[in-house]
N, C-alpha and C. Protein backbone atom coordinates (compact mmCIF):
# COMPACT_ATOMS: atom_id res chain seq x y z
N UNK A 1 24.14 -16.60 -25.08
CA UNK A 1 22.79 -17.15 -25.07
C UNK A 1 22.75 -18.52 -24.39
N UNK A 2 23.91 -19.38 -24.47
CA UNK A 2 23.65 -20.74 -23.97
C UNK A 2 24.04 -20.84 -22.23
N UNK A 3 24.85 -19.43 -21.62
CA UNK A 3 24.91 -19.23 -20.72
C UNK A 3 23.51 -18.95 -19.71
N UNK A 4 22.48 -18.72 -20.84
CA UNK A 4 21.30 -18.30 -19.76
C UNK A 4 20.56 -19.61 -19.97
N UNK A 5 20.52 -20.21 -20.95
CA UNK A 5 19.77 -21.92 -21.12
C UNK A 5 20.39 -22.52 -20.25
N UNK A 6 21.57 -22.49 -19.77
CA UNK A 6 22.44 -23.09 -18.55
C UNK A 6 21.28 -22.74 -17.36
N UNK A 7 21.79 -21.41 -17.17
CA UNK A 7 21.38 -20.86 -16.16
C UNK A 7 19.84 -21.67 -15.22
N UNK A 8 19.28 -21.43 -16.58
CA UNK A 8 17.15 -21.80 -16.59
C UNK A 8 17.82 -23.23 -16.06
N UNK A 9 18.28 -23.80 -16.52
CA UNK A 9 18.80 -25.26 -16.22
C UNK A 9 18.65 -25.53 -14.64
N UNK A 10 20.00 -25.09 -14.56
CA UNK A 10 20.41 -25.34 -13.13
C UNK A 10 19.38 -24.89 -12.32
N UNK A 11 18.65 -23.55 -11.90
CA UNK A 11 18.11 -23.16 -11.37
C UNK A 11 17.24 -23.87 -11.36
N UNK A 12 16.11 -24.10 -11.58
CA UNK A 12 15.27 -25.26 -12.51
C UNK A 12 15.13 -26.92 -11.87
N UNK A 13 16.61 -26.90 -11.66
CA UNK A 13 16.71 -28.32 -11.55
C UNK A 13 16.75 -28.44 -9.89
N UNK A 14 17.74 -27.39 -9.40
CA UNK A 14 18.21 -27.16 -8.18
C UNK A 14 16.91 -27.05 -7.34
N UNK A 15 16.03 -25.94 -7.56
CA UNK A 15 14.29 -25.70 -6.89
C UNK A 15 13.54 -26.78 -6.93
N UNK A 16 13.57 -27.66 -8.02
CA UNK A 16 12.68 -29.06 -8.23
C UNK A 16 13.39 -30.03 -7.18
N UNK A 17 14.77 -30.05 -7.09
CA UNK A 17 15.61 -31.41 -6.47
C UNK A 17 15.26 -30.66 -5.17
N UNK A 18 15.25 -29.46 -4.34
CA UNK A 18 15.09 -29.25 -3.27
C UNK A 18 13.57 -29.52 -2.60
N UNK A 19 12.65 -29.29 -3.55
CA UNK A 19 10.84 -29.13 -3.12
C UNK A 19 10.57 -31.17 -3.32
N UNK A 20 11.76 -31.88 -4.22
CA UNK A 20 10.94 -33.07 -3.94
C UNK A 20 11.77 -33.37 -2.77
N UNK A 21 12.97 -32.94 -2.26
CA UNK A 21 13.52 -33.93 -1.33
C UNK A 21 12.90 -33.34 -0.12
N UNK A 22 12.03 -32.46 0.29
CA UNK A 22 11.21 -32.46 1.16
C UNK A 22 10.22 -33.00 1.14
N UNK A 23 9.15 -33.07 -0.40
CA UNK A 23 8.11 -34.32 -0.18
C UNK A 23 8.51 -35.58 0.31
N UNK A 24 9.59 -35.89 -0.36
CA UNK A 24 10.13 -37.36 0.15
C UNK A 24 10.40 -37.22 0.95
N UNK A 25 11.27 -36.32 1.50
CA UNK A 25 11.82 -36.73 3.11
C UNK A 25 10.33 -37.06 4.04
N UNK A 26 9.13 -36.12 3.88
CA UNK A 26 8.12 -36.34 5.03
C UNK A 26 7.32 -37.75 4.79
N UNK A 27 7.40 -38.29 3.13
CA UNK A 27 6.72 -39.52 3.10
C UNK A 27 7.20 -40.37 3.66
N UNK A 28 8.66 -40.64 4.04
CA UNK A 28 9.65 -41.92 4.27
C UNK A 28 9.85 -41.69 5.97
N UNK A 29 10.26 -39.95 6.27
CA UNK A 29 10.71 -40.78 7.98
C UNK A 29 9.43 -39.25 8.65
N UNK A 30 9.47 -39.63 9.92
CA UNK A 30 9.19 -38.63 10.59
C UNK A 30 10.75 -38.41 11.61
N UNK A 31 10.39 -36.95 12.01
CA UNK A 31 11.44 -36.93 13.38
C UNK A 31 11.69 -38.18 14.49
N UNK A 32 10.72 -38.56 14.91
CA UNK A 32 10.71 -39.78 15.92
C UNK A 32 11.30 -40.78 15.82
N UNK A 33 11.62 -40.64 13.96
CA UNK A 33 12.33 -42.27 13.71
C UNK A 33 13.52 -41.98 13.70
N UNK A 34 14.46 -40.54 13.90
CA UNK A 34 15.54 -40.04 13.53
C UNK A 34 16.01 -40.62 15.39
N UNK A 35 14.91 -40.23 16.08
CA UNK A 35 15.46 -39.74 17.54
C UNK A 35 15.38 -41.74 18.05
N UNK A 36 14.96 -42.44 17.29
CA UNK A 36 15.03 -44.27 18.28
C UNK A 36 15.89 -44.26 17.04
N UNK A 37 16.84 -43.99 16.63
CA UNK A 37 17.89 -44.64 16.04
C UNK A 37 17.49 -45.30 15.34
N UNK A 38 16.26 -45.11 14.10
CA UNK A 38 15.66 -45.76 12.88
C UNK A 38 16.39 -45.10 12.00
N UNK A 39 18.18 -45.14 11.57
CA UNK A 39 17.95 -43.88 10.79
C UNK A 39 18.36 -45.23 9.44
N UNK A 40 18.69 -46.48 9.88
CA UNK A 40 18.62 -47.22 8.89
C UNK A 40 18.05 -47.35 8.10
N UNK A 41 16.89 -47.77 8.56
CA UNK A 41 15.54 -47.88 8.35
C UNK A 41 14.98 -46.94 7.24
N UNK A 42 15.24 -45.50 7.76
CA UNK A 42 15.07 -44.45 7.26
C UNK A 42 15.83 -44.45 5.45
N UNK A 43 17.23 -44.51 5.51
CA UNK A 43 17.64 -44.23 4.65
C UNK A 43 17.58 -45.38 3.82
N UNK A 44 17.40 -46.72 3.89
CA UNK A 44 16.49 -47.71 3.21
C UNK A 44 15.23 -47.55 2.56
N UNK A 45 14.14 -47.11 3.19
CA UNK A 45 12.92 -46.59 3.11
C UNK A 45 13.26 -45.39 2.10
N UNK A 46 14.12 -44.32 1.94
CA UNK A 46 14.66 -43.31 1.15
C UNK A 46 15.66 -43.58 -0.34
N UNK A 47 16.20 -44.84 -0.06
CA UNK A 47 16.56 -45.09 -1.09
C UNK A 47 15.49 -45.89 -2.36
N UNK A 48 14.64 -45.96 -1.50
CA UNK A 48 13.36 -46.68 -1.93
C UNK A 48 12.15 -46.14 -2.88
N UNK A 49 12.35 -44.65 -1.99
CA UNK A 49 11.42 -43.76 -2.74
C UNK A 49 11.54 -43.06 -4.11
N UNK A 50 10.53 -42.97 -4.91
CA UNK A 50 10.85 -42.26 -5.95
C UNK A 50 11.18 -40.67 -6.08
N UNK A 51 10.38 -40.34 -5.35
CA UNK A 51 10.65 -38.80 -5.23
C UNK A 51 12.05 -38.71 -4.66
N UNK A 52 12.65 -39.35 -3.74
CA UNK A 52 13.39 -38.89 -3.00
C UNK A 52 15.01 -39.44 -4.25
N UNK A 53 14.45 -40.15 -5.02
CA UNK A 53 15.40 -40.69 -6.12
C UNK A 53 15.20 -38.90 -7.12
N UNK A 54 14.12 -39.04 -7.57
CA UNK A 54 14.04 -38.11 -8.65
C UNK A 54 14.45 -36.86 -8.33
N UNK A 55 14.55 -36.58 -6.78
CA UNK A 55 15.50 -35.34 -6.08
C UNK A 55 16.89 -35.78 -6.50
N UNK A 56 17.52 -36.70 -6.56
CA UNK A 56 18.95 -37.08 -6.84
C UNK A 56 18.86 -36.59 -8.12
N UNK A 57 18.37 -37.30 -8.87
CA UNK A 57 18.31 -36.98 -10.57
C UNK A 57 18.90 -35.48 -11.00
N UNK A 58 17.64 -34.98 -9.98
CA UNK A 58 17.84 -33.01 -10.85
C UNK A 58 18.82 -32.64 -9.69
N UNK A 59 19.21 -33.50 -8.74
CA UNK A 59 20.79 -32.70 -8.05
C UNK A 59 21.89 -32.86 -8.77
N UNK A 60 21.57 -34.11 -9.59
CA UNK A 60 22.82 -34.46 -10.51
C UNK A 60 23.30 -33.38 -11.66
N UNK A 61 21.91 -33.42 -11.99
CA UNK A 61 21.80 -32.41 -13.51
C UNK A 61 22.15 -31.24 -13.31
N UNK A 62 21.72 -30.80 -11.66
CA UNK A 62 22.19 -29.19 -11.19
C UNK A 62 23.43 -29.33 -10.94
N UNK A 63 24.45 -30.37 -10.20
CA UNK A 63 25.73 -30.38 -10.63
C UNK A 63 26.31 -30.36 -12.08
N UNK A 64 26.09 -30.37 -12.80
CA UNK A 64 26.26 -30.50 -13.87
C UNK A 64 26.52 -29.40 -15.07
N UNK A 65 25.23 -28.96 -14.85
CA UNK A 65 25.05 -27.74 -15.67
C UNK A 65 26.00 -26.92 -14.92
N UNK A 66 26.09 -26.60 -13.39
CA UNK A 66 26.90 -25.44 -12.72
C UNK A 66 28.00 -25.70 -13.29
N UNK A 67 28.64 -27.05 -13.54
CA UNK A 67 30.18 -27.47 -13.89
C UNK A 67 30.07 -26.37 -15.26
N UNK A 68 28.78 -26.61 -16.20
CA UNK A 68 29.14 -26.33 -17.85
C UNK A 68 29.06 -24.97 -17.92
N UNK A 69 28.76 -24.15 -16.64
CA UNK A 69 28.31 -22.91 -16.39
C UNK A 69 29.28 -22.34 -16.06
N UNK A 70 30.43 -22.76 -15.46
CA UNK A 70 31.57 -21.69 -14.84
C UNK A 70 32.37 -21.85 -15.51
N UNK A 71 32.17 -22.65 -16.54
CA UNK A 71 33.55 -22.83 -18.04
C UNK A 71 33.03 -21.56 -18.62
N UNK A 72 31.33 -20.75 -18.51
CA UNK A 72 31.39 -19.87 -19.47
C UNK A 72 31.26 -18.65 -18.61
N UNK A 73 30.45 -18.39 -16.90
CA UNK A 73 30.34 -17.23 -16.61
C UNK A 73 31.87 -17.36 -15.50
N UNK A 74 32.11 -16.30 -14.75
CA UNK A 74 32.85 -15.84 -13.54
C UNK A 74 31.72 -16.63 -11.99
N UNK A 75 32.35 -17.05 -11.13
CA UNK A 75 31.70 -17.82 -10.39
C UNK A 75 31.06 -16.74 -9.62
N UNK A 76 31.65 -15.54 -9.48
CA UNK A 76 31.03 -14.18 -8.39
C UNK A 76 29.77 -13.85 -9.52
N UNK A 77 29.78 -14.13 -10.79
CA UNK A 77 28.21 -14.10 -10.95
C UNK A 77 27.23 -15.11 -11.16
N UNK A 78 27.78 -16.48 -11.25
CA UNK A 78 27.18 -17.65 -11.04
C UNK A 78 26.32 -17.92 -9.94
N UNK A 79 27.11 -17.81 -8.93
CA UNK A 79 26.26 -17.87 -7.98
C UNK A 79 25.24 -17.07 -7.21
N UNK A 80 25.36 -15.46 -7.35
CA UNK A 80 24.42 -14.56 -7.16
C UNK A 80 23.45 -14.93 -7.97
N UNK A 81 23.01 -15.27 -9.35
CA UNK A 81 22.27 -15.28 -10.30
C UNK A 81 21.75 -16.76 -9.96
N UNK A 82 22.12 -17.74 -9.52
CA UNK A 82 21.81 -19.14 -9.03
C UNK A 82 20.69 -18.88 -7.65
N UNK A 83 20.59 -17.46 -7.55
CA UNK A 83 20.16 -17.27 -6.16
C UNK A 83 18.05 -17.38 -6.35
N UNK A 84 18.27 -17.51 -7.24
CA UNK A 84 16.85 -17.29 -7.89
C UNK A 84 16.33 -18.63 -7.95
N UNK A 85 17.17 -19.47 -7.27
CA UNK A 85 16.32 -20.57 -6.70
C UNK A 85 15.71 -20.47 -5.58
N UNK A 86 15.93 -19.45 -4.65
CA UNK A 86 15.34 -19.27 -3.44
C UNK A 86 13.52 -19.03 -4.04
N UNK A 87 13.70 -18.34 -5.08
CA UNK A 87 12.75 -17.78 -5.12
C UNK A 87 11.32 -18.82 -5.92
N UNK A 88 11.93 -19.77 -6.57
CA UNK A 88 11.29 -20.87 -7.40
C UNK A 88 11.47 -21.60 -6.22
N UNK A 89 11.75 -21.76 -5.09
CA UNK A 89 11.43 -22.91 -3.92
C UNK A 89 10.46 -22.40 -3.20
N UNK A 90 10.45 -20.92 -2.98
CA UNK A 90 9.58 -20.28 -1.99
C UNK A 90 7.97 -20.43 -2.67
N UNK A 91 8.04 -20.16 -4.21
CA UNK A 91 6.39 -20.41 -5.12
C UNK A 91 6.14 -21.84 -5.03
N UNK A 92 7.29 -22.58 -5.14
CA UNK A 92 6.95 -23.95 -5.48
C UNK A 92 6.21 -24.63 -3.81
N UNK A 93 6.79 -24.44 -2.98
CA UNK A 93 6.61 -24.54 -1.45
C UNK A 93 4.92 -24.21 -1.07
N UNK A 94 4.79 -22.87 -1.21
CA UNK A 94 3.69 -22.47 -1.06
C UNK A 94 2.36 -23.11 -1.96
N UNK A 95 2.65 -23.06 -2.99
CA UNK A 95 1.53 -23.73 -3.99
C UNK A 95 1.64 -25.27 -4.01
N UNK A 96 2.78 -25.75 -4.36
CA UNK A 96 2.81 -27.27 -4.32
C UNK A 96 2.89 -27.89 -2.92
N UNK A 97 3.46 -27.41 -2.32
CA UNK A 97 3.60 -28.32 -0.92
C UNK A 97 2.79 -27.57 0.03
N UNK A 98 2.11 -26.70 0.13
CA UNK A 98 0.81 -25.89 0.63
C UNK A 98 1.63 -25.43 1.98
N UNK A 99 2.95 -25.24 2.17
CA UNK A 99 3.12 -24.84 2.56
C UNK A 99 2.80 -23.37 3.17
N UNK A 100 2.94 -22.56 4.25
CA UNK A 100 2.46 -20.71 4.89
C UNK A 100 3.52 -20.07 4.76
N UNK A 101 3.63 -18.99 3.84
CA UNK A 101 4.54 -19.08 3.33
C UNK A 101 3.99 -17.12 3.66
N UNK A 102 4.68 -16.63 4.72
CA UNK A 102 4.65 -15.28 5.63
C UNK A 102 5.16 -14.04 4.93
N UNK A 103 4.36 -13.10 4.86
CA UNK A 103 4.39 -11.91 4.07
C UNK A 103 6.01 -11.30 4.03
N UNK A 104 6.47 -11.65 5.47
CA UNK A 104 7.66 -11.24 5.80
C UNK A 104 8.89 -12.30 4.66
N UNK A 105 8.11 -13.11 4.73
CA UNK A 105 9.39 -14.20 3.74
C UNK A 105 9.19 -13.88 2.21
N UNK A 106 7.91 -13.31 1.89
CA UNK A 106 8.34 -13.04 0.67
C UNK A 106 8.44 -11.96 0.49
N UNK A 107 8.80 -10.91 1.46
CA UNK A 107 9.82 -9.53 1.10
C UNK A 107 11.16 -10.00 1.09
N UNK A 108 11.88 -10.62 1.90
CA UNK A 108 13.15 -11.23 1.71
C UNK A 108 13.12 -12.00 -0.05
N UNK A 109 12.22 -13.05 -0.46
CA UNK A 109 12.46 -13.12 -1.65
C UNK A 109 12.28 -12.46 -2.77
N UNK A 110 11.36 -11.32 -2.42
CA UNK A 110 11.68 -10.23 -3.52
C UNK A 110 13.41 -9.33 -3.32
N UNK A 111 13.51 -9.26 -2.08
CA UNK A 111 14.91 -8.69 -2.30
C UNK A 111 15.76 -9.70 -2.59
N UNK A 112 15.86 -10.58 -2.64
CA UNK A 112 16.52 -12.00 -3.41
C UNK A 112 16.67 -11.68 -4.65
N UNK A 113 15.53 -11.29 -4.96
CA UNK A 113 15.41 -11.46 -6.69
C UNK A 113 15.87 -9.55 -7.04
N UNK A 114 15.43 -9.05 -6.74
CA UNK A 114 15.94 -7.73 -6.42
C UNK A 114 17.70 -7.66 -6.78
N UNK A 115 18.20 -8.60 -5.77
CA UNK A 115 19.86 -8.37 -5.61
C UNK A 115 20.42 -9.65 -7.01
N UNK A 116 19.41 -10.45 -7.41
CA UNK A 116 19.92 -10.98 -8.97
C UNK A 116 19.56 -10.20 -9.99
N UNK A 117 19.04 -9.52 -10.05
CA UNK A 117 18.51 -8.32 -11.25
C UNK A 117 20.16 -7.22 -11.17
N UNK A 118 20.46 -6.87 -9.77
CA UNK A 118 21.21 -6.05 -9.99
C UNK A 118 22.62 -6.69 -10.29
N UNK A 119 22.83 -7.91 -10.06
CA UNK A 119 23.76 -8.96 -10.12
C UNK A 119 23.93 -9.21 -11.73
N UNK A 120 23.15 -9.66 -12.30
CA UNK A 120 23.02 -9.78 -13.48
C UNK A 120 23.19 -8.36 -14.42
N UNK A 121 22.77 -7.03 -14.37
CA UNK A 121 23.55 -6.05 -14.81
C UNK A 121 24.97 -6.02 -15.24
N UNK A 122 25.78 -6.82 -14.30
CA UNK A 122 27.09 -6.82 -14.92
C UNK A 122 27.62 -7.55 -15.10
N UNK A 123 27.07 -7.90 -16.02
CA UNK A 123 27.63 -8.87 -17.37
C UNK A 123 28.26 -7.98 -18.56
């Protein structure tokens, strides 16, 4: 049971730390500042931000939990079953970051989630 409270964890943390470090990344630089060699600038301006902090936070926590996670599952199912972050980035993307999010991409994340259903069977 505490293997799947892990699980919700990491996953959880991993989809949140990925959807803010794209808000942050677009608040702090654009491309243009990457290409005049602002990348100082940039990663100043980034260490600055909150979002782009509070992406560290839940990367930490998603390191973390994965560590407390492979003391209890096999890593060949850790990480198939971890895969179900694709799928909490792809909702989170579309609704929170209003991202267009193409009929074709979410057949790939149903077979995402598809191939952790069958992943998770063998346990």
């Amino acid at each position: 049971m505490i293997g799947w409270f892990l699980l919700a964890v990491m996953v959880i943390s991993d989809a949140g730390s990925d959807v803010l470090l794209s808000r942050g990344t677009k608040e702090v630089a654009q491309a243009s500042d990457l290409r005049r060699w602002n990348v100082l600038g940039v990663v100043s301006r980034a260490m600055q931000n909150a979002t782009i902090v509070g992406a560290g936070v839940l990367a930490a926590i998603h390191f973390g939990v994965f560590l407390a996670l492979l003391s209890l599952w096999d890593l060949s199912l850790v990480i198939p079953v971890a895969a179900l972050d694709y799928a909490l980035v792809t909702i989170a993307a579309r609704y929170w970051l209003a991202e267009t999010v193409t009929p074709m991409r979410w057949a790939g994340v149903g077979l995402i989630v598809v191939g952790v259903a069958m992943t998770s069977l063998t346990m």
